[in-house]
PDB file of N, CA and C in Angstrom:
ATOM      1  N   UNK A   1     -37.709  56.953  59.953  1.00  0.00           N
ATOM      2  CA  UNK A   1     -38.055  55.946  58.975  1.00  0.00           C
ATOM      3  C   UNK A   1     -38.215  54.614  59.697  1.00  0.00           C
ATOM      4  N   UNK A   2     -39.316  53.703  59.083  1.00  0.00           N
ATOM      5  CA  UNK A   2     -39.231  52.888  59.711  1.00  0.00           C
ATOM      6  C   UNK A   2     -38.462  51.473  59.391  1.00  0.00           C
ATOM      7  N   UNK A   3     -38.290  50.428  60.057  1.00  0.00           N
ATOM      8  CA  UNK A   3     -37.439  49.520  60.015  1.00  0.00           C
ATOM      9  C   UNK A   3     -38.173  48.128  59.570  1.00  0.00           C
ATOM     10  N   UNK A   4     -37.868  48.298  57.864  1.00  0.00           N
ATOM     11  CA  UNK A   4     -38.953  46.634  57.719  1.00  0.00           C
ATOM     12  C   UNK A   4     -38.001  45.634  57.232  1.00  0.00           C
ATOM     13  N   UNK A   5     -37.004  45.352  58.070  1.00  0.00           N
ATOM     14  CA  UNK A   5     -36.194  44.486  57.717  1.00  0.00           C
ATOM     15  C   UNK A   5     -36.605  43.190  58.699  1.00  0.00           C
ATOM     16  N   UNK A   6     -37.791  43.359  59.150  1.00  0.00           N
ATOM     17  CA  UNK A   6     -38.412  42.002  59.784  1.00  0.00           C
ATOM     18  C   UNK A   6     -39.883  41.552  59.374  1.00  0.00           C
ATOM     19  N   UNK A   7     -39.346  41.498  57.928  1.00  0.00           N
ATOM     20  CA  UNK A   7     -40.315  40.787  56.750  1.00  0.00           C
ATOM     21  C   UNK A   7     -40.420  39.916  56.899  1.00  0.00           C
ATOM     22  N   UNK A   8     -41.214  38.918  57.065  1.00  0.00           N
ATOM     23  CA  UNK A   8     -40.616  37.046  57.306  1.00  0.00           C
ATOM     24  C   UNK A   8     -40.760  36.845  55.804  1.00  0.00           C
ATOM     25  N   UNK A   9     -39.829  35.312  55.527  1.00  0.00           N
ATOM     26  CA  UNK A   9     -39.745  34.837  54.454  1.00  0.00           C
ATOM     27  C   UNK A   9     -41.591  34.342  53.898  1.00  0.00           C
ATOM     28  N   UNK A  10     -41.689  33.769  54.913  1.00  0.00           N
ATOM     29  CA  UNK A  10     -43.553  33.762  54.880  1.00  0.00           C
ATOM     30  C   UNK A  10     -44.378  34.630  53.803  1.00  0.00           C
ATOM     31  N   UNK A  11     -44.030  35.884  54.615  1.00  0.00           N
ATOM     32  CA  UNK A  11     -44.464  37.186  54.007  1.00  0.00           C
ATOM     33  C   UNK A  11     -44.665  37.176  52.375  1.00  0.00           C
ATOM     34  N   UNK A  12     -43.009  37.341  52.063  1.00  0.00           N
ATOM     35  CA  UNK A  12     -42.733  37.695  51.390  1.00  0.00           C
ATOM     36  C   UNK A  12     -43.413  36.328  49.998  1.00  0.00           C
ATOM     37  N   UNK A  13     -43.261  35.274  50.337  1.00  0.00           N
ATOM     38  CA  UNK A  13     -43.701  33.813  49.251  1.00  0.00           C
ATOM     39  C   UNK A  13     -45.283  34.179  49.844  1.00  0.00           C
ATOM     40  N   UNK A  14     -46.020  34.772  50.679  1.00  0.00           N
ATOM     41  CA  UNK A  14     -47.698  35.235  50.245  1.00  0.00           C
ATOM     42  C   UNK A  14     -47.654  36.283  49.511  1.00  0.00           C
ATOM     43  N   UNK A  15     -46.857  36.849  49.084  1.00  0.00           N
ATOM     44  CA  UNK A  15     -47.115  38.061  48.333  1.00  0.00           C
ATOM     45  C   UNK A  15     -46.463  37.180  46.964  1.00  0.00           C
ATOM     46  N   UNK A  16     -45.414  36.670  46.794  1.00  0.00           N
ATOM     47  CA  UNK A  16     -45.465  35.823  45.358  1.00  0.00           C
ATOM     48  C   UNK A  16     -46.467  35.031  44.782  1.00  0.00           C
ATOM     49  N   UNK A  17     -47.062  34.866  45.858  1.00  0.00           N
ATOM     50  CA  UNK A  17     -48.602  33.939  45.324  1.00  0.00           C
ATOM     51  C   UNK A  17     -49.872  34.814  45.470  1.00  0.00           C
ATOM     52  N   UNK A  18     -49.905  35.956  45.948  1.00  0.00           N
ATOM     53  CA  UNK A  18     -50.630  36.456  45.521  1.00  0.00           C
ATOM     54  C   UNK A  18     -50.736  37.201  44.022  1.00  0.00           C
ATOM     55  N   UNK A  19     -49.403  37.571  43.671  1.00  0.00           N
ATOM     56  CA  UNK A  19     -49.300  38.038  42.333  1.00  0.00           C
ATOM     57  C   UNK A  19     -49.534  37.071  41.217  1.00  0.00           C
ATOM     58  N   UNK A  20     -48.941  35.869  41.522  1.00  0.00           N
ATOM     59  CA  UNK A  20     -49.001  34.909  40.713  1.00  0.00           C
ATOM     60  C   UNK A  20     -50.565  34.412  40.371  1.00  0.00           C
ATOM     61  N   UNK A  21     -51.342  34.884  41.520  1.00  0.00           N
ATOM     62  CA  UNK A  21     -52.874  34.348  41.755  1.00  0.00           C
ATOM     63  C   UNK A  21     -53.454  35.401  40.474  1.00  0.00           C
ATOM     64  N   UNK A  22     -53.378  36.663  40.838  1.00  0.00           N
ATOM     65  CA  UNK A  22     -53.963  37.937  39.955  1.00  0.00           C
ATOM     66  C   UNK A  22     -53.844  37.640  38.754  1.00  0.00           C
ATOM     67  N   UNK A  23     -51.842  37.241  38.335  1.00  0.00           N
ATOM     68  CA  UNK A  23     -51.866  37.119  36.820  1.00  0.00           C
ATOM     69  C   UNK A  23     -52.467  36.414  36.310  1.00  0.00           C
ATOM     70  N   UNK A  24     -52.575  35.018  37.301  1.00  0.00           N
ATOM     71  CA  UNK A  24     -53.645  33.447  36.019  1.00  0.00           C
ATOM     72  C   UNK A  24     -54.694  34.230  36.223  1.00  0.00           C
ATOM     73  N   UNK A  25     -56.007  35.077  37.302  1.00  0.00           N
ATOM     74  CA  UNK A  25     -56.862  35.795  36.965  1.00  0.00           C
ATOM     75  C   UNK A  25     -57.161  36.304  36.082  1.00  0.00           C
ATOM     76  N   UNK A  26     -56.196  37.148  35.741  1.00  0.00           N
ATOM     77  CA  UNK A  26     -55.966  38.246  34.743  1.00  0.00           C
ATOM     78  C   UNK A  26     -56.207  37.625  33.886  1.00  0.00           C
ATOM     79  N   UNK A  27     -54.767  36.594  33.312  1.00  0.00           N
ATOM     80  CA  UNK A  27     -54.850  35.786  31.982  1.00  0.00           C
ATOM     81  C   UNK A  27     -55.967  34.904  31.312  1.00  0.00           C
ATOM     82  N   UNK A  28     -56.605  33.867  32.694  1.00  0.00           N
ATOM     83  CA  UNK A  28     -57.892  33.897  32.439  1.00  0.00           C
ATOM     84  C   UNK A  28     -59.046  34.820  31.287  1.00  0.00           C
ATOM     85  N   UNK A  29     -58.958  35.723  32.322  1.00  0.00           N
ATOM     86  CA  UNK A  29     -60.198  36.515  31.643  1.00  0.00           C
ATOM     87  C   UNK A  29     -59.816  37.020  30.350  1.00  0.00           C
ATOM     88  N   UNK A  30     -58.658  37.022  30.115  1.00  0.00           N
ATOM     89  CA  UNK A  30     -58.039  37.989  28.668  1.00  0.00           C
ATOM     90  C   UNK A  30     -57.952  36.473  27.551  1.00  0.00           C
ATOM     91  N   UNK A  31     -58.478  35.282  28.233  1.00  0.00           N
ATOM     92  CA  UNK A  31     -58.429  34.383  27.353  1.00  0.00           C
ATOM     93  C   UNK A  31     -57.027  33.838  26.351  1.00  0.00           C
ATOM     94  N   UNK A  32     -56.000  33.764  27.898  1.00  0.00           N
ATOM     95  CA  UNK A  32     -54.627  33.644  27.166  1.00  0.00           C
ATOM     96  C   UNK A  32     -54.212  32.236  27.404  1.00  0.00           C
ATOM     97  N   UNK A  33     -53.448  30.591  27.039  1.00  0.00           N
ATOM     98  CA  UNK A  33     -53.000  29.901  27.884  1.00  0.00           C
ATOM     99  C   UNK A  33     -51.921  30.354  28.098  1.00  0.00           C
ATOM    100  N   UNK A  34     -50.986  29.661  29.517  1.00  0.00           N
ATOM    101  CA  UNK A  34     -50.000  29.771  30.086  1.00  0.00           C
ATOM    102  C   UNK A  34     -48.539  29.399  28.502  1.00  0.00           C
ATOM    103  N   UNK A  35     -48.755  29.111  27.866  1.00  0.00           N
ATOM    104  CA  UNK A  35     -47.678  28.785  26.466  1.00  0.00           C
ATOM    105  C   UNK A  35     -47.793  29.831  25.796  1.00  0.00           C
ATOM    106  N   UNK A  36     -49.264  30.296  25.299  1.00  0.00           N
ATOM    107  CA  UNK A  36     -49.075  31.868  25.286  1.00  0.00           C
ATOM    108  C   UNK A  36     -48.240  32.684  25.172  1.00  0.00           C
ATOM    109  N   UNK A  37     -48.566  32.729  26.776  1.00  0.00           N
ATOM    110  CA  UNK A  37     -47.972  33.850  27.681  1.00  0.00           C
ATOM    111  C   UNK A  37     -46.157  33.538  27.747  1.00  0.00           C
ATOM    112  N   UNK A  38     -46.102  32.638  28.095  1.00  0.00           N
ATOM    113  CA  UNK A  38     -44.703  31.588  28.149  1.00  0.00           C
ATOM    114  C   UNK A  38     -44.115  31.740  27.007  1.00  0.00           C
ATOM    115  N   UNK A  39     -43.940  32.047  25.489  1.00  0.00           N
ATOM    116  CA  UNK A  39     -43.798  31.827  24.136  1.00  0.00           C
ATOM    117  C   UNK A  39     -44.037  33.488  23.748  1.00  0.00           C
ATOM    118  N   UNK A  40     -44.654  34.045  24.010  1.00  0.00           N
ATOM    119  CA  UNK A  40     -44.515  35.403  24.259  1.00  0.00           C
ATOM    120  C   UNK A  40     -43.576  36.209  24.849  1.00  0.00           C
ATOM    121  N   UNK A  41     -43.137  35.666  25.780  1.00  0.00           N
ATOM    122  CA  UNK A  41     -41.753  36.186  27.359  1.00  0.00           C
ATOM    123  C   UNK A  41     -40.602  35.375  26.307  1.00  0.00           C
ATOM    124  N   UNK A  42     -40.274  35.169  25.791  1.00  0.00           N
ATOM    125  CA  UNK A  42     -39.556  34.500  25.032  1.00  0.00           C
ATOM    126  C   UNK A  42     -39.017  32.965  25.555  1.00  0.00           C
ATOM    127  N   UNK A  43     -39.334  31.887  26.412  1.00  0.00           N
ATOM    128  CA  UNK A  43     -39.760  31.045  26.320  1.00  0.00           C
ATOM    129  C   UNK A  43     -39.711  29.956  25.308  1.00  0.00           C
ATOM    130  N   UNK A  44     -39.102  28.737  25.399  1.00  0.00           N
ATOM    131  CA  UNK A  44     -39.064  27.983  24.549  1.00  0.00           C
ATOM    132  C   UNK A  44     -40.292  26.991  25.068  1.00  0.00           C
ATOM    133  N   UNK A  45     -40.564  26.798  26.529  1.00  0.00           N
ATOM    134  CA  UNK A  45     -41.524  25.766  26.770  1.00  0.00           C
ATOM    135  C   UNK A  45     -42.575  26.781  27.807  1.00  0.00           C
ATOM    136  N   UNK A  46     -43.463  26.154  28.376  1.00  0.00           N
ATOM    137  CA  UNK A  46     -43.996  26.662  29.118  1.00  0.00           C
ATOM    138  C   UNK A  46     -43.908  25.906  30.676  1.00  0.00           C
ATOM    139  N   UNK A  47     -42.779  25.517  31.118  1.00  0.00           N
ATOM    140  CA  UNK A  47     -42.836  24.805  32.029  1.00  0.00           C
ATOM    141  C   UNK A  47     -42.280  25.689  33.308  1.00  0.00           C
ATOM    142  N   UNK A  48     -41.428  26.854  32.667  1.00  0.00           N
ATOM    143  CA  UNK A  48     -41.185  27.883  33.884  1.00  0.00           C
ATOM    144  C   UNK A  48     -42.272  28.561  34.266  1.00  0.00           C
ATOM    145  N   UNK A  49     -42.883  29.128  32.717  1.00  0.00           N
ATOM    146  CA  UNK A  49     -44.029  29.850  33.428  1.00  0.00           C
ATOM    147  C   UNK A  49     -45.769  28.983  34.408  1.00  0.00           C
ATOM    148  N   UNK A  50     -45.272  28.155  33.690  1.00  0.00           N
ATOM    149  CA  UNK A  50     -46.531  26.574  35.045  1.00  0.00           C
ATOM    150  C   UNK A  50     -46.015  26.999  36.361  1.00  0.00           C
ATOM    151  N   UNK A  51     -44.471  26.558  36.091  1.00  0.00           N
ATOM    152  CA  UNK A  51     -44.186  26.411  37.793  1.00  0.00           C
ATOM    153  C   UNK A  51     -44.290  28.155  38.551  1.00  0.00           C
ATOM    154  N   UNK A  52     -44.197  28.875  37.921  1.00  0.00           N
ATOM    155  CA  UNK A  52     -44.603  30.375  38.492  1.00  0.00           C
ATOM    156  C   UNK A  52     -45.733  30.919  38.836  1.00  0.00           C
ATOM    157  N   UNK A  53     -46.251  30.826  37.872  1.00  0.00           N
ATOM    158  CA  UNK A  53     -47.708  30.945  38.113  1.00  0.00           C
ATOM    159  C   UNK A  53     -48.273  30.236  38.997  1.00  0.00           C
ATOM    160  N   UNK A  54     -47.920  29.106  39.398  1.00  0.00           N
ATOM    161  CA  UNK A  54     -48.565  28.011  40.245  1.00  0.00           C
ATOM    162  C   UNK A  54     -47.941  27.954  41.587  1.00  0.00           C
ATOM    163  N   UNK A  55     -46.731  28.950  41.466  1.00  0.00           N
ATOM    164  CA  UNK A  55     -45.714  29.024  42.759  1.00  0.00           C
ATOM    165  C   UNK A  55     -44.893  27.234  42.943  1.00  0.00           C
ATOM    166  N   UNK A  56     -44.497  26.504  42.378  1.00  0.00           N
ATOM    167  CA  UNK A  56     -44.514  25.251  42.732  1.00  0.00           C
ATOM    168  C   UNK A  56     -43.353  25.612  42.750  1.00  0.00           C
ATOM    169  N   UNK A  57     -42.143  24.782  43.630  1.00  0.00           N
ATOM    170  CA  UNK A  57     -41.285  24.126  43.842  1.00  0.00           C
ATOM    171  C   UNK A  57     -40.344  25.731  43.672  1.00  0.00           C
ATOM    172  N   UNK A  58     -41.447  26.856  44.454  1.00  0.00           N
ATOM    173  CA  UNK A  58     -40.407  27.776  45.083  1.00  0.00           C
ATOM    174  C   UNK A  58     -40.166  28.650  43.763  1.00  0.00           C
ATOM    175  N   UNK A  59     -40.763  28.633  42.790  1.00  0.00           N
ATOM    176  CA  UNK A  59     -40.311  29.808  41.485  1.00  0.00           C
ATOM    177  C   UNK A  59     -41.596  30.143  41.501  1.00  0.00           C
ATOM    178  N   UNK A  60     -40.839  31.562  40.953  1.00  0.00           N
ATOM    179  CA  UNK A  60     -41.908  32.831  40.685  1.00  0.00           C
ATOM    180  C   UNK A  60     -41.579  33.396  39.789  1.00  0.00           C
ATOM    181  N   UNK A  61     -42.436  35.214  39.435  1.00  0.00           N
ATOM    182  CA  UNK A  61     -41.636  35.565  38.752  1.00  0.00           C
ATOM    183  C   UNK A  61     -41.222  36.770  39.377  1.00  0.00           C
ATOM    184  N   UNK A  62     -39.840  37.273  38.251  1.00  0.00           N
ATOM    185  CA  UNK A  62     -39.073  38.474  38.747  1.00  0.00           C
ATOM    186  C   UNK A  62     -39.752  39.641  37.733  1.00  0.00           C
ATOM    187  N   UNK A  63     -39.620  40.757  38.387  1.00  0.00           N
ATOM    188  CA  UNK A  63     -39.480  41.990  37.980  1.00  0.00           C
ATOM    189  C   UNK A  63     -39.646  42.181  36.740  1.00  0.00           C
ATOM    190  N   UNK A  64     -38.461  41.551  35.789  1.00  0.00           N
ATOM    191  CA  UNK A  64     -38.794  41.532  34.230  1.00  0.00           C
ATOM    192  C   UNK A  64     -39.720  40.667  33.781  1.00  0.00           C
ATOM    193  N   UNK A  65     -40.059  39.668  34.756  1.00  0.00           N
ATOM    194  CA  UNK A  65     -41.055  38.723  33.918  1.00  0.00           C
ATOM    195  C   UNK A  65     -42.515  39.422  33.713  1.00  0.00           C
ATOM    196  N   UNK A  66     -42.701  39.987  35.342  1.00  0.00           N
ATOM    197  CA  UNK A  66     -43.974  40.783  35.112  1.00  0.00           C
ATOM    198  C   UNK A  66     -44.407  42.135  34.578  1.00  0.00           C
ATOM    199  N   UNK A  67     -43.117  42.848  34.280  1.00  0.00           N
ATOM    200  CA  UNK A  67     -43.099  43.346  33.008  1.00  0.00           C
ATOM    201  C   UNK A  67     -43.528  42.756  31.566  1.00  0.00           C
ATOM    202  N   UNK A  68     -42.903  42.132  31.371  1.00  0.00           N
ATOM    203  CA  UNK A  68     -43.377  41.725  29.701  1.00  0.00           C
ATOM    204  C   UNK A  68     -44.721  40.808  29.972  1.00  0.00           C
ATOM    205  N   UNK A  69     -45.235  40.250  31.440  1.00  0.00           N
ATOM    206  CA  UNK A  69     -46.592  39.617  31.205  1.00  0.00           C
ATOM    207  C   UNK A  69     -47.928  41.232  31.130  1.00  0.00           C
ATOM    208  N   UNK A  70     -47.237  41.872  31.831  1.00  0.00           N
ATOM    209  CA  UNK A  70     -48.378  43.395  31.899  1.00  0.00           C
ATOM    210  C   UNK A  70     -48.326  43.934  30.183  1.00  0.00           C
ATOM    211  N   UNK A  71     -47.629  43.744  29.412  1.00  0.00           N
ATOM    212  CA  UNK A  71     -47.353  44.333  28.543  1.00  0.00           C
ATOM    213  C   UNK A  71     -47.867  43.194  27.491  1.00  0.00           C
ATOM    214  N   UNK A  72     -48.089  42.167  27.699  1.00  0.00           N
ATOM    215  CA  UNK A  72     -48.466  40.967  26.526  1.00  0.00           C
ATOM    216  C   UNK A  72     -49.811  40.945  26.822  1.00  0.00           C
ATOM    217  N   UNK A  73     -50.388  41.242  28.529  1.00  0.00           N
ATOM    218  CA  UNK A  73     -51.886  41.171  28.827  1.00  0.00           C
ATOM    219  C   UNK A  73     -52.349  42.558  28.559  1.00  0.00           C
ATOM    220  N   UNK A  74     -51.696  43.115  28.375  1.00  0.00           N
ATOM    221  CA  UNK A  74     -51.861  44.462  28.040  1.00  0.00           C
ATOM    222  C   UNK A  74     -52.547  45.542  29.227  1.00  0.00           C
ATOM    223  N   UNK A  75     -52.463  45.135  30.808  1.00  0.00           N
ATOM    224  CA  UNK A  75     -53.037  45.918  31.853  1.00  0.00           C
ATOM    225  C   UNK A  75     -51.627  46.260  32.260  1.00  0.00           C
ATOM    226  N   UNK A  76     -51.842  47.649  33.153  1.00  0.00           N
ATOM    227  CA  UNK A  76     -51.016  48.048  34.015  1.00  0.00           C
ATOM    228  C   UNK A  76     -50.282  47.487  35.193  1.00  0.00           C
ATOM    229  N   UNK A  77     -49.106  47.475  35.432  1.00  0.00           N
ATOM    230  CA  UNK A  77     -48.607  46.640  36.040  1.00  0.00           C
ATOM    231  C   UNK A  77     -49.181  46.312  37.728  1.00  0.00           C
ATOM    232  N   UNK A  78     -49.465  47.724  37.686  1.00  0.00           N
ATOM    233  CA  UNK A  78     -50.211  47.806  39.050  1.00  0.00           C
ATOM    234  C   UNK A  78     -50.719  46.545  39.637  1.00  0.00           C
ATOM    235  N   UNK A  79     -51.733  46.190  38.762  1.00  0.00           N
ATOM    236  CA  UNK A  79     -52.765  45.578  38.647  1.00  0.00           C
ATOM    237  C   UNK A  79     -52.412  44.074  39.443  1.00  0.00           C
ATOM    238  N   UNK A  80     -51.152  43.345  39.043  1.00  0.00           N
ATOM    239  CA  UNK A  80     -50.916  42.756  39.696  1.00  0.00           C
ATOM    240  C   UNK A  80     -50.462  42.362  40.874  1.00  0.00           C
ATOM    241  N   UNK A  81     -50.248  43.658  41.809  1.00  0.00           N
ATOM    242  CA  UNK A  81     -50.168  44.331  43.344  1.00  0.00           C
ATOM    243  C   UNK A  81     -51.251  43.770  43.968  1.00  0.00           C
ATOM    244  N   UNK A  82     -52.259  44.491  43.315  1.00  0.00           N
ATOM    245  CA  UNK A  82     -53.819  44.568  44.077  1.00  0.00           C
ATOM    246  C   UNK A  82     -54.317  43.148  44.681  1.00  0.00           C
ATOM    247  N   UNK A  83     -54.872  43.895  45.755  1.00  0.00           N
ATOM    248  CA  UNK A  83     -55.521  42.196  46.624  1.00  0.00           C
ATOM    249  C   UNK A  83     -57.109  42.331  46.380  1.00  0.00           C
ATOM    250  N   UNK A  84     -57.378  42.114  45.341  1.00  0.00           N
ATOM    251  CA  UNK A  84     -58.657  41.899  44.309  1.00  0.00           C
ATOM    252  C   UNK A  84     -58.919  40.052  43.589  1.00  0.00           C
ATOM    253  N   UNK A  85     -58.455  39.619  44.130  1.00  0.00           N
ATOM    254  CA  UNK A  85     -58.271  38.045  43.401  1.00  0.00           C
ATOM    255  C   UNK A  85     -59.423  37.429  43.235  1.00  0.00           C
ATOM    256  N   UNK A  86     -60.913  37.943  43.351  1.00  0.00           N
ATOM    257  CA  UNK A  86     -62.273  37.228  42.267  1.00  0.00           C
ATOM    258  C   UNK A  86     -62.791  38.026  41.827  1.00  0.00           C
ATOM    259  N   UNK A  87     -62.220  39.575  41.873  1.00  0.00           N
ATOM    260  CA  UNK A  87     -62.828  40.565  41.346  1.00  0.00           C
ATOM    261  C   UNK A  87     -62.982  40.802  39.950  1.00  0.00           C
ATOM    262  N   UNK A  88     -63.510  41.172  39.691  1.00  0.00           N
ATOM    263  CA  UNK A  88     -63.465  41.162  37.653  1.00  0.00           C
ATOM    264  C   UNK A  88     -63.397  42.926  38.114  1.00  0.00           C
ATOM    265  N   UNK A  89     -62.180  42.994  36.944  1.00  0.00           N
ATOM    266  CA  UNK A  89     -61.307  43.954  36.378  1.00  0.00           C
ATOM    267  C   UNK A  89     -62.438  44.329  35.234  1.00  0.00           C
ATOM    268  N   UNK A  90     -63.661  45.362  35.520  1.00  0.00           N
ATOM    269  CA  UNK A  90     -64.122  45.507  34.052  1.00  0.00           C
ATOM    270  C   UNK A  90     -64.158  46.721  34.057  1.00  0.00           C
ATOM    271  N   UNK A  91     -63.140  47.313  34.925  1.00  0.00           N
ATOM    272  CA  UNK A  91     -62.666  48.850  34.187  1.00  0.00           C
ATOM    273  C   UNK A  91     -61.351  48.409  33.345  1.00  0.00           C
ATOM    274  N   UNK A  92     -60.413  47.757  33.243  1.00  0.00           N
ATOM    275  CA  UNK A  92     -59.417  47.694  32.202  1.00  0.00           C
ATOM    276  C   UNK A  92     -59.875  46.660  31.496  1.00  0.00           C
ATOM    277  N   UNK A  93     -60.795  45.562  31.514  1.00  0.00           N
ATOM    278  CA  UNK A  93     -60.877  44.431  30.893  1.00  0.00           C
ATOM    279  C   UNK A  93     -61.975  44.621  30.294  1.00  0.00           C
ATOM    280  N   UNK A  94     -62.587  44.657  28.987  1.00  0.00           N
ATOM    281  CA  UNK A  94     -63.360  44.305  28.651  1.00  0.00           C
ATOM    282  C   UNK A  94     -64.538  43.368  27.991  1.00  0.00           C
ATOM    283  N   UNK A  95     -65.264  43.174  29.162  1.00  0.00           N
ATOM    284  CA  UNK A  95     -65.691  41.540  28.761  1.00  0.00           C
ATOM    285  C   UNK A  95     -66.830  41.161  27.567  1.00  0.00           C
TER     286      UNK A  95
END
């Protein structure tokens, strides 16, 4: 097995912004705002989900968040893995 415990922190905050990139994609095209989405996750403001989505000042989201955003945008969670970020999704999305 191999040994990936020499992830850099780097790494790991490009892959939070890449997810974070997909979901405003995503949300975009599904024609959602971020309060929405934010007020949906149960959310009183939308100022966590700004700073996540936007990666600012080091927050993202966790595990459960992008759960209930796959499930409010209604795509597979997958989806927000993928390194597709200007691609239009018009096999799950329909435009």
């Amino acid at each position: 097995m191999e040994d990936y415990s020499d992830v850099t922190k780097y790494e790991i905050e490009l892959k939070y912004k890449q997810i974070s990139q997909r979901i405003r994609h995503i949300r975009l095209i599904k024609h959602f705002t971020q309060e929405q989405i934010a007020l949906s996750m149960g959310f009183t403001s939308a100022t966590f989900y700004t700073n996540a989505e936007n990666f600012k000042s080091g927050k993202h989201f966790n595990l459960e968040h992008i759960i209930k955003i796959s499930v409010i945008l209604d795509v597979p969670i997958a989806e927000f893995f993928q390194d597709k970020e200007n691609q239009l999704m018009t096999d799950i999305i329909p435009l």
